[in-house]
Protein backbone atom coordinates (compact mmCIF):
# COMPACT_ATOMS: atom_id res chain seq x y z
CA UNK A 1 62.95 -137.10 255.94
CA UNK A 2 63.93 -133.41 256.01
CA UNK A 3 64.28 -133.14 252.41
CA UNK A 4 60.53 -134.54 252.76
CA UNK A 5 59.49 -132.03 254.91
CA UNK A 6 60.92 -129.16 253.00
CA UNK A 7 59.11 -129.93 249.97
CA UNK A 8 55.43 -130.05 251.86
CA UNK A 9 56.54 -126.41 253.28
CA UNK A 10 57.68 -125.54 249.75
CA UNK A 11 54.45 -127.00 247.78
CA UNK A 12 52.46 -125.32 250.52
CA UNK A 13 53.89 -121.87 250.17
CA UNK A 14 53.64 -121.82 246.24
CA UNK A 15 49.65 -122.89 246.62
CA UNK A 16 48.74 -119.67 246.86
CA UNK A 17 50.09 -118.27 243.88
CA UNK A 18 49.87 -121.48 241.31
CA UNK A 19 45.63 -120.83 242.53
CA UNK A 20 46.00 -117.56 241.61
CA UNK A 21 47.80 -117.92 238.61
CA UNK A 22 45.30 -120.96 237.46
CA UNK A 23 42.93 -118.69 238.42
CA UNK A 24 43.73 -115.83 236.17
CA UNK A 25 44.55 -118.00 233.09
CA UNK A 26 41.31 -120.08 233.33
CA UNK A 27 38.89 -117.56 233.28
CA UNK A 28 36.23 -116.72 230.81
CA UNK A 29 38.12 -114.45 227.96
CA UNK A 30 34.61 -112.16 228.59
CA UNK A 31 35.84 -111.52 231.56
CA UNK A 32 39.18 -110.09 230.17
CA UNK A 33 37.06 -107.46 227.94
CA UNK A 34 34.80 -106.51 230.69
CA UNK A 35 37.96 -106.46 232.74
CA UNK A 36 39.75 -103.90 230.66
CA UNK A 37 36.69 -102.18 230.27
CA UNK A 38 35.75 -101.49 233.87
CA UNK A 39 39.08 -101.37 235.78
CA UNK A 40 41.96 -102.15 234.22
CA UNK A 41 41.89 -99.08 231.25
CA UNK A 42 42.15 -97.19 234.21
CA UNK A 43 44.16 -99.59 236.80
CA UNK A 44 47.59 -100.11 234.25
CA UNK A 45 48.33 -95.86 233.83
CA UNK A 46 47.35 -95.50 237.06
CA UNK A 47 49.51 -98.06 238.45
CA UNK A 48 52.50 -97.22 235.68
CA UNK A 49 52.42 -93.72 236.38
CA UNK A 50 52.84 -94.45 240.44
CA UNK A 51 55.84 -96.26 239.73
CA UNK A 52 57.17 -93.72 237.37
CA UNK A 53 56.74 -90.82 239.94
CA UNK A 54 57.99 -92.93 243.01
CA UNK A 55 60.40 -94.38 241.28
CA UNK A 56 62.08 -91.07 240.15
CA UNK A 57 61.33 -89.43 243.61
CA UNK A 58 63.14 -91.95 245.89
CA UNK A 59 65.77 -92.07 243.80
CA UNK A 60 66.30 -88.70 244.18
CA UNK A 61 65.65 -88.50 248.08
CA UNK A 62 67.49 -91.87 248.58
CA UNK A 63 70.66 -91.41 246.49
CA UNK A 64 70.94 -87.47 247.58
CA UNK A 65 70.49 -88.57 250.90
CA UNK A 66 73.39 -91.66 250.72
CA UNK A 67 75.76 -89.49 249.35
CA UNK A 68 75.71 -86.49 251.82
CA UNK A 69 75.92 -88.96 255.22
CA UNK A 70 78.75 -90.89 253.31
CA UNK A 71 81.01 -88.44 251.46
CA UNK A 72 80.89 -85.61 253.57
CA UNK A 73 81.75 -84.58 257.57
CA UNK A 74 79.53 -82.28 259.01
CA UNK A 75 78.07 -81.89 262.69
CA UNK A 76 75.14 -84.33 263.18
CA UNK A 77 76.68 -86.81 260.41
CA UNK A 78 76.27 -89.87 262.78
CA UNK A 79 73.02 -88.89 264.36
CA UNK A 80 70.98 -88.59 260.84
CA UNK A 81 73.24 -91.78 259.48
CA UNK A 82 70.14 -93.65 261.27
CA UNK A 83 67.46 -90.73 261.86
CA UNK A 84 67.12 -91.44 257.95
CA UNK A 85 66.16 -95.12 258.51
CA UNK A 86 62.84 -93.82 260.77
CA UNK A 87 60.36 -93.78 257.87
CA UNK A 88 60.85 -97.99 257.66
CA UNK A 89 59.01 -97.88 261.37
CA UNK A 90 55.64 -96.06 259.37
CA UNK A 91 53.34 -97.87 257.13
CA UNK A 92 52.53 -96.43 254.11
CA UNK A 93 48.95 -96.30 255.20
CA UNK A 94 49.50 -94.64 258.42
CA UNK A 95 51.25 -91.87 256.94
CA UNK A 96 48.45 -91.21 254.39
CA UNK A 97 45.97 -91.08 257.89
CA UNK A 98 48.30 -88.89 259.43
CA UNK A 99 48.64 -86.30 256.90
CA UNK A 100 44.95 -86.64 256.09
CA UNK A 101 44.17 -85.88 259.36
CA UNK A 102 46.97 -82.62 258.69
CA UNK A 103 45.39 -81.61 255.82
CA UNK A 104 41.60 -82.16 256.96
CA UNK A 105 39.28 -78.71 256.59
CA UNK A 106 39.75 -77.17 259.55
CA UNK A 107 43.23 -78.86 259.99
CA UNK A 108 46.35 -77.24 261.06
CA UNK A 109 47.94 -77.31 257.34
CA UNK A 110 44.47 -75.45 255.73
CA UNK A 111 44.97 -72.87 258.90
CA UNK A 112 48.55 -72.32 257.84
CA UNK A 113 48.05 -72.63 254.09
CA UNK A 114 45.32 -69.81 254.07
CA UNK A 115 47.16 -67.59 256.14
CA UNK A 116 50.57 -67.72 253.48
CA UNK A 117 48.44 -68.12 250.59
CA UNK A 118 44.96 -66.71 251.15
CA UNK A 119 43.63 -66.47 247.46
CA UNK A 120 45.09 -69.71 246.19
CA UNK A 121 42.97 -72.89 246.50
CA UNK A 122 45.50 -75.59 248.64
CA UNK A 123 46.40 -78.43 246.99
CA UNK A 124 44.98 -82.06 247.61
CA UNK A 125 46.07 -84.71 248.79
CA UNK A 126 43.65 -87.09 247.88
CA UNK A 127 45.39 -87.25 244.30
CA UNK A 128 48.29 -88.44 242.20
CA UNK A 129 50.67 -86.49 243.49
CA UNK A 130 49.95 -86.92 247.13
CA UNK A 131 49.72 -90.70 246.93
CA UNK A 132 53.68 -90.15 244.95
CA UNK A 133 54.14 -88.35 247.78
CA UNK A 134 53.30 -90.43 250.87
CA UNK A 135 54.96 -93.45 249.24
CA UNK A 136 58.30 -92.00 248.43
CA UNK A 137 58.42 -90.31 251.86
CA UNK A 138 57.94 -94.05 253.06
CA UNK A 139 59.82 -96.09 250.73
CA UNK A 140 63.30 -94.03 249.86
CA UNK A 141 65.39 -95.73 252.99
CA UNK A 142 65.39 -99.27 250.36
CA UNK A 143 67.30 -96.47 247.74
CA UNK A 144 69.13 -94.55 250.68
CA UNK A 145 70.23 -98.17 252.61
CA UNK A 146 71.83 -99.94 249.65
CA UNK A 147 72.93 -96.64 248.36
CA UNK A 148 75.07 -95.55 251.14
CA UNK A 149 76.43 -99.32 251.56
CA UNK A 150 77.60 -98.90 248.11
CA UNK A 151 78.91 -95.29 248.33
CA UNK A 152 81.21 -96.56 251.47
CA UNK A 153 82.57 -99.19 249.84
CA UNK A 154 84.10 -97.51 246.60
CA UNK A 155 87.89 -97.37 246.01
CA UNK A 156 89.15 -93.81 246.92
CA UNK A 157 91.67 -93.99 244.26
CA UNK A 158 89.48 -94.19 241.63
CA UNK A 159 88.44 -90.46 242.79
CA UNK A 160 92.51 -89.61 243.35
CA UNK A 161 92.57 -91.06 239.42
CA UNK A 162 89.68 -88.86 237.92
CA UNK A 163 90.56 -85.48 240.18
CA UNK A 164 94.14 -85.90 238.94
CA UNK A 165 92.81 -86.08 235.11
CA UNK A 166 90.92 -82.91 235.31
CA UNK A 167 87.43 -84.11 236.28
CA UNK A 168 84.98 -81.61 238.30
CA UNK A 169 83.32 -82.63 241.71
CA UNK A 170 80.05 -83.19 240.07
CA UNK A 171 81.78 -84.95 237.06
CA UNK A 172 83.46 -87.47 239.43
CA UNK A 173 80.15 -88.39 240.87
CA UNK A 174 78.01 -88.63 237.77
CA UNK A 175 81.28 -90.58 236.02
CA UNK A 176 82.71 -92.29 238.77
CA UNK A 177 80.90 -92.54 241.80
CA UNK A 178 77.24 -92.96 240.46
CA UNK A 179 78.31 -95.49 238.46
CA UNK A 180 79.99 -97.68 241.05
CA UNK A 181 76.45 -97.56 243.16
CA UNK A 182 74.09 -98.94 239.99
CA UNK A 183 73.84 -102.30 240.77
CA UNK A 184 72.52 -101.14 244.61
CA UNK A 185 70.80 -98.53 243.61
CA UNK A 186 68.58 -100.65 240.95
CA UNK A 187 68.52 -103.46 243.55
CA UNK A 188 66.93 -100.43 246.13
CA UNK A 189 65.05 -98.93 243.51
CA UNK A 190 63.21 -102.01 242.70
CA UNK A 191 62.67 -102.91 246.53
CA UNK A 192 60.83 -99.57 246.90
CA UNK A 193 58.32 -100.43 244.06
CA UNK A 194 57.66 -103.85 244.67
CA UNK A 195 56.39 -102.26 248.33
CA UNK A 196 54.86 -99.52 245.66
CA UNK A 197 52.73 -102.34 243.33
CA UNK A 198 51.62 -104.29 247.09
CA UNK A 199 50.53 -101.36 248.62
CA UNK A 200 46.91 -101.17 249.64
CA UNK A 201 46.18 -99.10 252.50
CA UNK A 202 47.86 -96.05 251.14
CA UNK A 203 45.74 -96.10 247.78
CA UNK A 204 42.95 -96.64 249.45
CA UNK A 205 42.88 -94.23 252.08
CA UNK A 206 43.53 -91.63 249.53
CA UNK A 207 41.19 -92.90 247.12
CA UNK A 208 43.38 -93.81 243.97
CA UNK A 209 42.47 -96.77 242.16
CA UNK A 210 45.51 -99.52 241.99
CA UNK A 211 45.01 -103.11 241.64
CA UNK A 212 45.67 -104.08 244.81
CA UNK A 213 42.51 -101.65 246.11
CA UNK A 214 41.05 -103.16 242.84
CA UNK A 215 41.37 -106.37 243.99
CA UNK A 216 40.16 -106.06 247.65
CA UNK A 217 36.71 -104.47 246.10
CA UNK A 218 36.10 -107.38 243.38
CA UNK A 219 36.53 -109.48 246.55
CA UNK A 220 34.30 -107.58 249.03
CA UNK A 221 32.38 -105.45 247.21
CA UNK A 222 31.37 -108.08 244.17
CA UNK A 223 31.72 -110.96 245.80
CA UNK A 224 33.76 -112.22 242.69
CA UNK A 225 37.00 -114.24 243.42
CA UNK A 226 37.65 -115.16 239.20
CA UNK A 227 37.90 -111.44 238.55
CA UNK A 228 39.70 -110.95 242.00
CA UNK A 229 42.10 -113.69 240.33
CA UNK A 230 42.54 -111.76 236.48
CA UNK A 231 43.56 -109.08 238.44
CA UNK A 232 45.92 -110.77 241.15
CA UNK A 233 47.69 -112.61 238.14
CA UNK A 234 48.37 -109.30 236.29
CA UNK A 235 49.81 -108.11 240.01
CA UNK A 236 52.01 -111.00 240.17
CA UNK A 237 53.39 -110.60 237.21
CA UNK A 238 54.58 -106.86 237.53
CA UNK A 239 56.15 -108.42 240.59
CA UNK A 240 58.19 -111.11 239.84
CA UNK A 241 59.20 -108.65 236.57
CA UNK A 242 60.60 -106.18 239.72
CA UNK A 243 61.44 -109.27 241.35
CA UNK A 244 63.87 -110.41 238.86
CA UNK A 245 65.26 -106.85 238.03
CA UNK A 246 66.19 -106.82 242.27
CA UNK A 247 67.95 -110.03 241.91
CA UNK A 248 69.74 -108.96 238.56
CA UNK A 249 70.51 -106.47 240.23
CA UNK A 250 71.68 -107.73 243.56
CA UNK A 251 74.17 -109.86 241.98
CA UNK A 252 75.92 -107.30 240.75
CA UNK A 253 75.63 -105.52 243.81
CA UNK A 254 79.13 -104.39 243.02
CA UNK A 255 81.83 -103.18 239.99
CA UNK A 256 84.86 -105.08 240.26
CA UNK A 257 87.22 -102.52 241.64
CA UNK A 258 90.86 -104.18 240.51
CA UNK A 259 92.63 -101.38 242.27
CA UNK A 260 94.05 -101.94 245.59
CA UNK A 261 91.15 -101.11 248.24
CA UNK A 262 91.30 -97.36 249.80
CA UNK A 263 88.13 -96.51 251.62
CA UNK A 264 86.24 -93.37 250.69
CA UNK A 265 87.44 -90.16 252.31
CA UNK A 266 84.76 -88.06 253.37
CA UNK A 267 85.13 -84.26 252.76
CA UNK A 268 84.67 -81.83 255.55
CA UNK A 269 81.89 -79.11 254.93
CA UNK A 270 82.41 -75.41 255.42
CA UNK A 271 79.93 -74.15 257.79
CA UNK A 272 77.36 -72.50 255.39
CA UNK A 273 77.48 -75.89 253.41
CA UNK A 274 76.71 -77.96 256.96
CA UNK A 275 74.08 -75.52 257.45
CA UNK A 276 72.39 -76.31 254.28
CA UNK A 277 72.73 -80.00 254.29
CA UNK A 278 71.45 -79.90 257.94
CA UNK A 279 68.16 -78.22 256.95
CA UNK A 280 68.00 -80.08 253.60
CA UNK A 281 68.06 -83.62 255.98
CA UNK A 282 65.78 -81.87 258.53
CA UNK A 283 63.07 -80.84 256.54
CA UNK A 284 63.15 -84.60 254.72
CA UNK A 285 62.63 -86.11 257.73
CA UNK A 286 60.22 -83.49 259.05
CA UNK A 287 57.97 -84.56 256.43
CA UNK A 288 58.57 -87.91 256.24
CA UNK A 289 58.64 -88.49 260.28
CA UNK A 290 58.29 -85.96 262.42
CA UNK A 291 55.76 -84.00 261.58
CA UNK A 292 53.17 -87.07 261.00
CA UNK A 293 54.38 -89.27 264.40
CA UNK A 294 53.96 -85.87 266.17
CA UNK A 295 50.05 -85.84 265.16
CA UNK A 296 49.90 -88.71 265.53
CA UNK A 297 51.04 -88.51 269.35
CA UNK A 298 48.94 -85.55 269.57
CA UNK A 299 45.95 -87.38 268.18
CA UNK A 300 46.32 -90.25 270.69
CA UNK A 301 46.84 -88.14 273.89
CA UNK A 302 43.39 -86.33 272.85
CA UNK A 303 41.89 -90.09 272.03
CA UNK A 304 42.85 -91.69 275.39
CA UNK A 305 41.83 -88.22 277.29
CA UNK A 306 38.52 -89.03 275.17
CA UNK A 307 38.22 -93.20 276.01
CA UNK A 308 40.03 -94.62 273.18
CA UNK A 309 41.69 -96.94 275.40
CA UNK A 310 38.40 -99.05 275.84
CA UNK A 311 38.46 -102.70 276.39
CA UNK A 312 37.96 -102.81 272.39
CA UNK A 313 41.31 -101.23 272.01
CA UNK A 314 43.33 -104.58 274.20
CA UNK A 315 41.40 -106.68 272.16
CA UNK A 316 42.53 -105.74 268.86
CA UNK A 317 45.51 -105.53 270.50
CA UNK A 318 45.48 -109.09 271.58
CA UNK A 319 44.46 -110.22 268.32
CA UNK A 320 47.45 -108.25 266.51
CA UNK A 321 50.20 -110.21 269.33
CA UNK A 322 48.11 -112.93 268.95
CA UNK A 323 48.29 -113.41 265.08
CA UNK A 324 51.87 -112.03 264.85
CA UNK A 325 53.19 -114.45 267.19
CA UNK A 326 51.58 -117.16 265.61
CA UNK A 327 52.30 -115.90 262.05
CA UNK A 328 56.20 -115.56 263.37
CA UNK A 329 57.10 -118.70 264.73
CA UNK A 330 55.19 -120.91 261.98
CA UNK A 331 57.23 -118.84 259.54
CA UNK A 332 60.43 -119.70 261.32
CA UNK A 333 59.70 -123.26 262.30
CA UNK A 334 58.84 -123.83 258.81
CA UNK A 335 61.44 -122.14 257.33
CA UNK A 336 64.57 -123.36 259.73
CA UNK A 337 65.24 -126.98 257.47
CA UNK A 338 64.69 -125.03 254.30
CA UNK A 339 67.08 -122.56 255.25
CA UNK A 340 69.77 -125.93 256.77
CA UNK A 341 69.39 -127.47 253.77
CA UNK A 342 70.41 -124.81 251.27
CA UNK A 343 73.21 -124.03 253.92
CA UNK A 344 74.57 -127.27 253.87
CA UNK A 345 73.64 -129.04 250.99
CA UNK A 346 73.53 -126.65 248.38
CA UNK A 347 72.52 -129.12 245.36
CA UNK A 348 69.73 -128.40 243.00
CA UNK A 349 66.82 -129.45 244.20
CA UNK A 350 67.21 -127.31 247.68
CA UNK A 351 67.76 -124.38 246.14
CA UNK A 352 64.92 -124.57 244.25
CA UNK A 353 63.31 -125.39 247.42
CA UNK A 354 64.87 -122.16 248.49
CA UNK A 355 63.63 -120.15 245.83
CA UNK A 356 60.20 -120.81 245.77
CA UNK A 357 59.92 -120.96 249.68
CA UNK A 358 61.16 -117.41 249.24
CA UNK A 359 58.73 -116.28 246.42
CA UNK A 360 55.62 -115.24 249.12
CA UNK A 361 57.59 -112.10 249.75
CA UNK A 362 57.35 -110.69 246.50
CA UNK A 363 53.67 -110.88 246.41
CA UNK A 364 51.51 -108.09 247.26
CA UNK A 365 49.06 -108.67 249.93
CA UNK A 366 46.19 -109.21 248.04
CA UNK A 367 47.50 -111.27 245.80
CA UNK A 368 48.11 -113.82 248.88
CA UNK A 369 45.00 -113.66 250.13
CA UNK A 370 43.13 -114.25 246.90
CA UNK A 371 45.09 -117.19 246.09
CA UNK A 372 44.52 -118.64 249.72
CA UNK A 373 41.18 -118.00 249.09
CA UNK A 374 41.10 -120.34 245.88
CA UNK A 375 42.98 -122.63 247.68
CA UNK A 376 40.69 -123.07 250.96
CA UNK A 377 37.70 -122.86 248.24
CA UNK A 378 39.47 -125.86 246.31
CA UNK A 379 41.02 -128.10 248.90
CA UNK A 380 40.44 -127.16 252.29
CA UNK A 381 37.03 -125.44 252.55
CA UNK A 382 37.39 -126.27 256.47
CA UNK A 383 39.74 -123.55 256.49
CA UNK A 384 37.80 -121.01 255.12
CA UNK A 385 37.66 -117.79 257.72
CA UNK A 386 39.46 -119.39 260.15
CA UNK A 387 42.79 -117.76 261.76
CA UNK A 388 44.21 -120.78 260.35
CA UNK A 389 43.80 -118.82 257.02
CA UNK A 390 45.20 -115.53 258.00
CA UNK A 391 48.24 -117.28 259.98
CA UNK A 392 49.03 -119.08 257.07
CA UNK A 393 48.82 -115.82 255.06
CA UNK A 394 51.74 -114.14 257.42
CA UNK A 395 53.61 -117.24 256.92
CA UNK A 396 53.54 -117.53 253.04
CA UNK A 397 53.81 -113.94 252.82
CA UNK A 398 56.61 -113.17 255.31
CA UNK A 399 58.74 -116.57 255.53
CA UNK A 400 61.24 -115.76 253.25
CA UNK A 401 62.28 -112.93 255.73
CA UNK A 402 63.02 -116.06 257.84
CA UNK A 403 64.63 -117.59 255.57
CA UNK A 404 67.22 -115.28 254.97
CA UNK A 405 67.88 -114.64 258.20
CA UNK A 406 68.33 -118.13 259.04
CA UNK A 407 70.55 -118.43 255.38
CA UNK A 408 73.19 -115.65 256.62
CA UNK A 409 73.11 -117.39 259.97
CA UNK A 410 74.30 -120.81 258.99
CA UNK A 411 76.74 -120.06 256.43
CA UNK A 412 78.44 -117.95 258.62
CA UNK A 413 78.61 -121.29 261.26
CA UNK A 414 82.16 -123.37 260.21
CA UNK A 415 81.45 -127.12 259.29
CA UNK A 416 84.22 -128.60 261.39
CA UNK A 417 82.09 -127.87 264.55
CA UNK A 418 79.05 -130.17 263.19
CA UNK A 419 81.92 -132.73 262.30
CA UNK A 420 83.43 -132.50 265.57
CA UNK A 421 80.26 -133.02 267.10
CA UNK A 422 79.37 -136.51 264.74
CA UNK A 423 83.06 -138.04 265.08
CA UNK A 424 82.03 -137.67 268.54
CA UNK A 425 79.09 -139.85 268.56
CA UNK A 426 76.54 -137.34 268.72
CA UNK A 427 73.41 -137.87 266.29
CA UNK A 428 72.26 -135.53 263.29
CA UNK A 429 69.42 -133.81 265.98
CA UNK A 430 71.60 -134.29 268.62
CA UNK A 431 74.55 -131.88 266.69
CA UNK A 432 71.99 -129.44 265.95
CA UNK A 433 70.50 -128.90 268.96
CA UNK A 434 73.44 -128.97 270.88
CA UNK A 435 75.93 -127.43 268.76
CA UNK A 436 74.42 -125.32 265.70
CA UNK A 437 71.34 -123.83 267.19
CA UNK A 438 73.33 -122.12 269.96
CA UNK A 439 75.32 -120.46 267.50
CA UNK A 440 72.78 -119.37 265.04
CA UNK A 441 69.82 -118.54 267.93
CA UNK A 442 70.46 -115.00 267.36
CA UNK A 443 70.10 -115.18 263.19
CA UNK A 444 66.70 -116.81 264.24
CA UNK A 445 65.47 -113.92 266.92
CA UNK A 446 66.21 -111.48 264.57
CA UNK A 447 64.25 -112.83 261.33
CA UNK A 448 61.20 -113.60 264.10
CA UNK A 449 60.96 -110.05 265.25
CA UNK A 450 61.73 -109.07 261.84
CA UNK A 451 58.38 -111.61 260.77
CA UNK A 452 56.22 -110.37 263.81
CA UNK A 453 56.33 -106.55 263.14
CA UNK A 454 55.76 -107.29 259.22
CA UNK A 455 53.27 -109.48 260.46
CA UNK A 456 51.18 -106.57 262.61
CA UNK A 457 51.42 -104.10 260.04
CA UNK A 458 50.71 -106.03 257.40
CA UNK A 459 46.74 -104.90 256.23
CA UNK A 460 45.12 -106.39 252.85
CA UNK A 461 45.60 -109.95 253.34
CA UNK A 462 44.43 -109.33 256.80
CA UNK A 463 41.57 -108.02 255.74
CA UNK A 464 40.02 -110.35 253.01
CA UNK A 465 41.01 -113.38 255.53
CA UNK A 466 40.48 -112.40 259.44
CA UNK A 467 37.44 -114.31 260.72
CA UNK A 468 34.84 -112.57 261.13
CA UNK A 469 34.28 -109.49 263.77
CA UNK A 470 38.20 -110.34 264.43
CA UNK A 471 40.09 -106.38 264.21
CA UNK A 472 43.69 -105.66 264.56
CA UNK A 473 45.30 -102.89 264.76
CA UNK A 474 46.06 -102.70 261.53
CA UNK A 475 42.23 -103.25 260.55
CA UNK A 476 40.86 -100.45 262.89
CA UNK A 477 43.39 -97.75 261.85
CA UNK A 478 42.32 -98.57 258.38
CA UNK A 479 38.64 -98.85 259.27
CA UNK A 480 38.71 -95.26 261.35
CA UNK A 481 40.88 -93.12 259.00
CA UNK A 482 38.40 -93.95 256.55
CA UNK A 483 35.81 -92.85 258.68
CA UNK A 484 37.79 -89.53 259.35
CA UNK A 485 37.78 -90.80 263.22
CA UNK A 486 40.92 -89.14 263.76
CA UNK A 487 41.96 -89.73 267.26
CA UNK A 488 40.15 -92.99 267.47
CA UNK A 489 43.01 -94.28 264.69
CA UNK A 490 45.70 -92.69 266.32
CA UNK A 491 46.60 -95.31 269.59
CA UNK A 492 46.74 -98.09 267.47
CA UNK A 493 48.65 -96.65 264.46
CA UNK A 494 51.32 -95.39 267.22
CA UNK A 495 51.44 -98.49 268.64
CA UNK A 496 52.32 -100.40 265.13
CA UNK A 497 54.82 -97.52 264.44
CA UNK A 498 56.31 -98.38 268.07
CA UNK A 499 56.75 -101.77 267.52
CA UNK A 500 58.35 -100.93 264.38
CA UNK A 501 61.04 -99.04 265.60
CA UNK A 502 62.31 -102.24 267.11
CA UNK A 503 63.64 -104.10 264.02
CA UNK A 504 65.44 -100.37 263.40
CA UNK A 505 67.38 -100.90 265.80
CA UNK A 506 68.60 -104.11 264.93
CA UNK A 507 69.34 -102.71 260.81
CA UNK A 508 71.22 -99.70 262.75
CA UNK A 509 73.58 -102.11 264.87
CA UNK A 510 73.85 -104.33 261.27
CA UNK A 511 74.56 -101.12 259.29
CA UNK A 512 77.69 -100.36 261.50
CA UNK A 513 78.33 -96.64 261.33
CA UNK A 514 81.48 -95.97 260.44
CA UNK A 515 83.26 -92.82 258.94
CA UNK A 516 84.19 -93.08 255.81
């Protein structure tokens, strides 16, 4: 019966993509050529140049980064060990309205920029290299997190070994160090542009054509769900390429170090060089924090001096709970005997179960949405704009979050108690209720707050599914920042970056900050 049950939440979860998929192979081949003609000669460099220039920049943010908070002692070490996670709490899209509103005419950053450079026109940021910009800012901590795990957990003697043979500082790290990190810093580096291809706010607010924002128009604007579905399918598939590449990648999260383990030794910096790195860290996280949340706060004092805490405001606030509570607890519900099953009985069949339970959360957004679309157009019409739709959106796009969660939960949860429990008469529900939910209730909290702040940020599947005249926040920052109503956007994108400060805190106390 639970077997059963898993497979209806498994079948269920993959609906959206097989529609999509169908969808984008069935098509008329016209279609294809008018396709390439209109949008995608201009969609694929676009979207293979983005990756390219992210790509290179958070590695260089993210590993730089890593390696000065784990190899070397300086004052303030400890505090920017976490300071550096901060950028996770800011959609992409909300720091493209930030900085927008920044660099508006008339802005502080056109005051400042004609007073340094007077003659020289300032540069955009409404263009390649300011959408590079806003999405590296936003998407290094995936490079930076797995980066510094696997910086702290190299074999010091490896360094003794190389130092003894004659090797420079900055030949150890390129030869020996670097390296040792590969497997998680590919595994970060292809986290950071999977969120890269599903972005849609960012691109859109700054007005460069991606498929995603591609997608959402041949939806909206054309009212054509088959060409919505070409384009979704080509989505998908860049995807699950970076989707494959991150688990590659992950399971080789680590060299085999055959040496007896010596943890790193961090190097203590001479004051000029603690100076430097201090201002190098600073000025990262002035641009990629600071400087936006502080307009932003700005923005929001003048908005609610102005009325922008009408009743409109709760209400898309109550929608947002409302939708990310529901979208939450489905996903964990649904998830919890997928996640038992692989735990504790690992065959075949339930980790396939597993896998393609999991496979939501490597689709972008729009690619979700579309293929819920098909699939309320094909089965269940009755759906169609209903918060059914959207709900089931968070839950296929979000549940594997839950699952993992759940996963890492269990297997840490010995056997013997569950057997204890049976040779003592107790029943299969019985032993889990009593016995193995206690134990794992925190894995669960953690991968429902984790689902209910991905859940209120979350913006293009929200909006080609929300019923109609139903905002979130999410929807009205999106709506206003593209109306250049800069304060009116600025309560509700501070509220989504407060609420996701919250799962920080739990990666922080996860993380474990030790010295190296």
């Amino acid at each position: 019966m639970l077997r059963l049950f898993a497979v209806g939440v498994a079948v269920l979860a993959s609906l959206p993509l097989f529609f999509t998929l169908y969808g984008g192979l069935t098509v008329d081949p016209e279609l294809w050529v008018k396709l390439y003609q209109t949008r995608l000669s201009v969609l694929l460099p676009n979207t293979l140049k983005l990756l390219l220039s992210v790509g290179c920049l958070v590695l260089l943010i993210g590993v730089s980064s890593a390696w000065l908070v784990s190899r070397y002692n300086f004052p303030g070490r400890r505090l920017w060990e976490w300071l550096l996670v901060l950028p996770f709490a800011a959609p992409g899209y909300i720091l493209a309205y930030a900085y927008a509103s920044i660099m508006a005419p008339g802005g502080p950053a056109q005051e400042l920029w004609k007073s340094l450079f007077e003659d020289l026109p300032m540069p955009s940021l409404y263009s390649f290299w300011g959408v590079s910009l806003v999405l590296s800012l936003v998407n290094y901590p995936y490079v930076y997190l797995l980066a510094r795990s696997s910086f702290l957990s190299q074999n010091e003697q490896y360094q003794e070994i190389s130092k003894v043979l004659g090797a420079s500082r900055l030949k150890r790290f390129f030869r020996v160090s670097l390296p040792l990190a590969y497997p998680g810093i590919a595994a970060g580096l292809s986290l950071a542009l999977m969120e890269v291809l599903a972005d849609f706010g960012t691109v859109s607010l700054l007005r460069y054509p991606t498929f995603t924002e591609a997608i959402y128009r041949q939806m909206t604007g054309r009212s054509d769900p088959y060409g919505a579905a070409a384009l979704a399918s080509l989505l998908a598939t860049f995807a699950f390429l970076l989707l494959s590449t991150e688990r590659y990648f992950r399971g080789k999260r680590s060299f085999e170090q055959t040496k007896s383990f010596k943890p790193p030794k961090a190097r203590e910096l001479s004051l000029l060089g603690s100076l430097a790195v201090n201002i190098y860290l600073f000025l990262l996280l002035s641009l990629a924090f600071f400087i936006p949340i502080s307009m932003l706060l700005k923005m929001a004092l003048t908005g609610a001096s102005q009325g922008a805490l009408d009743p409109r405001f709760f209400k898309y606030a109550f929608n947002s709970l409302l939708v990310s509570f529901l979208g939450a607890s489905f996903a964990t519900l649904l998830a919890l005997p997928i996640a038992y099953l692989h735990a504790r009985r690992s065959d075949f069949l339930n980790r396939a179960l597993f896998y393609i339970s999991s496979l939501g959360y490597s689709l972008p957004g729009p690619v979700v949405g579309v293929g819920l679309l098909l699939t309320a157009t094909a089965i269940f019409d009755w759906l169609y704009g209903s918060l059914t739709l959207l709900v089931s959106a968070y839950v296929v796009r979000f549940m594997s979050v839950s699952l993992q969660s759940q996963d890492s939960s269990l297997s840490m949860v010995s056997r013997s108690k569950e057997e204890v429990a049976r040779t003592l008469g107790a029943s299969t529900w019985r032993t889990f209720y009593r016995v193995l939910l206690p134990l794992i209730k925190g894995g669960l909290f953690s991968g429902w707050l984790i689902v209910f702040v991905d859940c209120m940020k979350e913006l293009p599947a929200t909006l080609l599914l929300r019923p109609l005249a139903f905002d979130t926040l999410a929807v009205r920052v999106w709506i206003d920042a593209a109306e250049s109503l800069w304060e009116a956007a600025a309560v509700p994108a501070l509220m989504i970056v407060a609420v996701g400060i919250i799962p920080l805190i739990i990666v922080i106390g996860k993380m474990g900050y030790k010295d190296g």
